[in-house]
C-alpha atoms as a PDB file:
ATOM      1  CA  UNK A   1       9.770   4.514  22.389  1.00  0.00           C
ATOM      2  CA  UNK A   2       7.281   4.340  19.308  1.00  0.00           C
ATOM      3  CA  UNK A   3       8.551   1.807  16.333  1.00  0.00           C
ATOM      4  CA  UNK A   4       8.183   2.738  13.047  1.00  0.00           C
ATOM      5  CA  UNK A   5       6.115   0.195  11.231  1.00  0.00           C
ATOM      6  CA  UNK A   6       6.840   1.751   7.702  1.00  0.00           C
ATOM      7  CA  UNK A   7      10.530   0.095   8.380  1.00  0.00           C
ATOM      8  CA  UNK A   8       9.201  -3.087   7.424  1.00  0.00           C
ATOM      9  CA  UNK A   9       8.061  -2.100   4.157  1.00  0.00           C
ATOM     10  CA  UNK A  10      10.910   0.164   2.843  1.00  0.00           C
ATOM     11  CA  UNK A  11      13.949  -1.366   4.875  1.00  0.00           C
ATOM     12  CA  UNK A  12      15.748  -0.703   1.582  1.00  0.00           C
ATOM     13  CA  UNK A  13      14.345   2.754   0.713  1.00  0.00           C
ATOM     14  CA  UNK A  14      15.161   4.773   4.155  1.00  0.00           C
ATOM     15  CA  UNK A  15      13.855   8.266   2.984  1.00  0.00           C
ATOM     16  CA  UNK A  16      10.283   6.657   2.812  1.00  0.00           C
ATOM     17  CA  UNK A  17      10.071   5.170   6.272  1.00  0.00           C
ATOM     18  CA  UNK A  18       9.214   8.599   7.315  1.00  0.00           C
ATOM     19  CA  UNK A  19       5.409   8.856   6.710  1.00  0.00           C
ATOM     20  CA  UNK A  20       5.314  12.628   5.512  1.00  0.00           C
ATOM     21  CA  UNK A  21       7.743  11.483   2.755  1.00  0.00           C
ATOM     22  CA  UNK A  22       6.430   8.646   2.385  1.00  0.00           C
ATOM     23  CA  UNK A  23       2.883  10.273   1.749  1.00  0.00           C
ATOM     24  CA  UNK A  24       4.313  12.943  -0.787  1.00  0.00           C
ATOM     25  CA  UNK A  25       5.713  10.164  -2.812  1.00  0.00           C
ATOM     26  CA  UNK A  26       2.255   8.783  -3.102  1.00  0.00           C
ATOM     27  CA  UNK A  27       0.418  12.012  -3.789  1.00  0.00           C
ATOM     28  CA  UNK A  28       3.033  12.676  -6.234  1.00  0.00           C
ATOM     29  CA  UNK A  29       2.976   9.536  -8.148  1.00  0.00           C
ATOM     30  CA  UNK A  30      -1.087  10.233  -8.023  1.00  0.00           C
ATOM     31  CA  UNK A  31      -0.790  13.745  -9.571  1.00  0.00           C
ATOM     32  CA  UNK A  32       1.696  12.759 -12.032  1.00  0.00           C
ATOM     33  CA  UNK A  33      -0.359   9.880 -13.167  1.00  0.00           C
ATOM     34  CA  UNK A  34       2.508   7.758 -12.389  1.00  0.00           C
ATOM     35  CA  UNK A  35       0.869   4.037 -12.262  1.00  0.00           C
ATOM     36  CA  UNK A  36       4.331   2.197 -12.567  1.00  0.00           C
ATOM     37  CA  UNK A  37       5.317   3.635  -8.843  1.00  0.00           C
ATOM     38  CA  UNK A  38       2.360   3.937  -7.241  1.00  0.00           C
ATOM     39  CA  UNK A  39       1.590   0.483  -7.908  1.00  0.00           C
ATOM     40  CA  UNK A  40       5.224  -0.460  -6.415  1.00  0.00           C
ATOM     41  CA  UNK A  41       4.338   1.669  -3.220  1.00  0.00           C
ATOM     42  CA  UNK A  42       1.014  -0.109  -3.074  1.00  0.00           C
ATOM     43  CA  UNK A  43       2.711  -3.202  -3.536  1.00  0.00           C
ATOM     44  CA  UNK A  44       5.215  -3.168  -0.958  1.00  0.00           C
ATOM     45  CA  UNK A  45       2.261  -2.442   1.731  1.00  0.00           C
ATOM     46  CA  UNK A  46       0.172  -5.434   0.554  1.00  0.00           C
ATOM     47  CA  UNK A  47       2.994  -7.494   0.605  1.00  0.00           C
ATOM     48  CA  UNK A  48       4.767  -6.469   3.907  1.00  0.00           C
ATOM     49  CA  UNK A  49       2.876  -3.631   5.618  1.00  0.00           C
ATOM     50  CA  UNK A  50       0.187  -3.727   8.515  1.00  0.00           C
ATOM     51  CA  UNK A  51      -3.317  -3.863   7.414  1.00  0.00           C
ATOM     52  CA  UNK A  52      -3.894  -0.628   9.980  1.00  0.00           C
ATOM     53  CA  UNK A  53      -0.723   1.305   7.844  1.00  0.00           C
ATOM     54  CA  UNK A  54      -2.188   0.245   4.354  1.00  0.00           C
ATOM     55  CA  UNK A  55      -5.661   1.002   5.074  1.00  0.00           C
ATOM     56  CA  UNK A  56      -4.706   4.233   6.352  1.00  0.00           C
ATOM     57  CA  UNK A  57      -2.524   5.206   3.415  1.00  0.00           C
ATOM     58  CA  UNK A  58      -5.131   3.970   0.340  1.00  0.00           C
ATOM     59  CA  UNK A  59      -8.633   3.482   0.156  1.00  0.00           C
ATOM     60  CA  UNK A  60     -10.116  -0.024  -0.298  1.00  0.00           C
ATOM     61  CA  UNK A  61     -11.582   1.002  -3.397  1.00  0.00           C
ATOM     62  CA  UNK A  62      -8.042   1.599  -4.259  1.00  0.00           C
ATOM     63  CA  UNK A  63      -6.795  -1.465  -3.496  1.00  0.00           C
ATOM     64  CA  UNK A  64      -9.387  -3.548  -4.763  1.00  0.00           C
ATOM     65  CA  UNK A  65      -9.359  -1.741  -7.940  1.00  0.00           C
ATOM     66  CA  UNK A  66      -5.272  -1.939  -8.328  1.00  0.00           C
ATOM     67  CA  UNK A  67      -4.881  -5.413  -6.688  1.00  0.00           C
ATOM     68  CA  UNK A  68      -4.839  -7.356 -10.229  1.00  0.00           C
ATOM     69  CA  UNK A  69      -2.171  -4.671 -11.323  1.00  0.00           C
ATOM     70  CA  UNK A  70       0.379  -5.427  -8.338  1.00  0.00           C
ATOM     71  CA  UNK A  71       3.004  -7.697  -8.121  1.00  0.00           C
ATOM     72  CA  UNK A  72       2.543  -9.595  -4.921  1.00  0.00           C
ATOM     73  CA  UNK A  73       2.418 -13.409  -4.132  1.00  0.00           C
ATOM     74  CA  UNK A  74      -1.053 -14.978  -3.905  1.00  0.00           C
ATOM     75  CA  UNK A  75      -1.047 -15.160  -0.418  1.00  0.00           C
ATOM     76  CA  UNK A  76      -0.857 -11.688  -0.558  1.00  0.00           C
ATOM     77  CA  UNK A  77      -3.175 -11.087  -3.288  1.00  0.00           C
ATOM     78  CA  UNK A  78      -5.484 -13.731  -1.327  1.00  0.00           C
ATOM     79  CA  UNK A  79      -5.600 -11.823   2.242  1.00  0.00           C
ATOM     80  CA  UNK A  80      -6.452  -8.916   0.691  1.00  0.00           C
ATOM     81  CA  UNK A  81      -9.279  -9.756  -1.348  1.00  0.00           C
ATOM     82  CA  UNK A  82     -10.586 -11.273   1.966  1.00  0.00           C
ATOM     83  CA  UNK A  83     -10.003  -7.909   3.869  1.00  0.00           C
ATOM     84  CA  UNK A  84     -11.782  -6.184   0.723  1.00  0.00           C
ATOM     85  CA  UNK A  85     -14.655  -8.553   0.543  1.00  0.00           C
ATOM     86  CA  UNK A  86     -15.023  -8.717   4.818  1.00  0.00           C
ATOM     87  CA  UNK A  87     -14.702  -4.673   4.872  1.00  0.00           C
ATOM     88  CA  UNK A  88     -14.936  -2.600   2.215  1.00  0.00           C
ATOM     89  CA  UNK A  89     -17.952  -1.054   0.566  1.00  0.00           C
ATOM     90  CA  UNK A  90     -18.882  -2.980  -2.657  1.00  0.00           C
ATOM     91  CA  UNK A  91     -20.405  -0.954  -5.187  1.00  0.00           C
END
């Protein structure tokens, strides 16, 4: 039995805790230029999502560049920065 991980993050939004939808909702929201939900999709993983499962899904360039954007508590906002400073390539 596998458990699915993106339940955690979209409890509430059941048609995105399948990663292929999940994934076109994110390429879609990049294509269309569509800050207002990627930044809620982004959100919801720094918030409540695995490190593994939101460092799969976007880049830590894209974090670090949309982490003053997103709506998250400092903790949040906090463990991130660490993860970004700790692993990701400055430029």
């Amino acid at each position: 039995m596998s458990t699915n991980y993106l339940k955690a993050v979209f409890w509430d939004y059941p048609h995105l805790c399948e990663f292929e939808a999940l994934k076109k909702a994110i390429n879609q929201a990049k294509s269309k230029d569509d800050r207002e939900t990627f930044h809620w999709i982004m959100a919801r993983f720094v918030e409540r999502g695995r490190f593994k499962d939101t460092a799969f899904l976007f880049r830590p360039e894209e974090i670090r560049e949309n982490l003053p954007c997103l709506k998250v508590t400092p903790r949040a906002k906090k463990r991130w920065e660490r993860f970004i400073e700790v692993y990701a390539i400055n430029d």
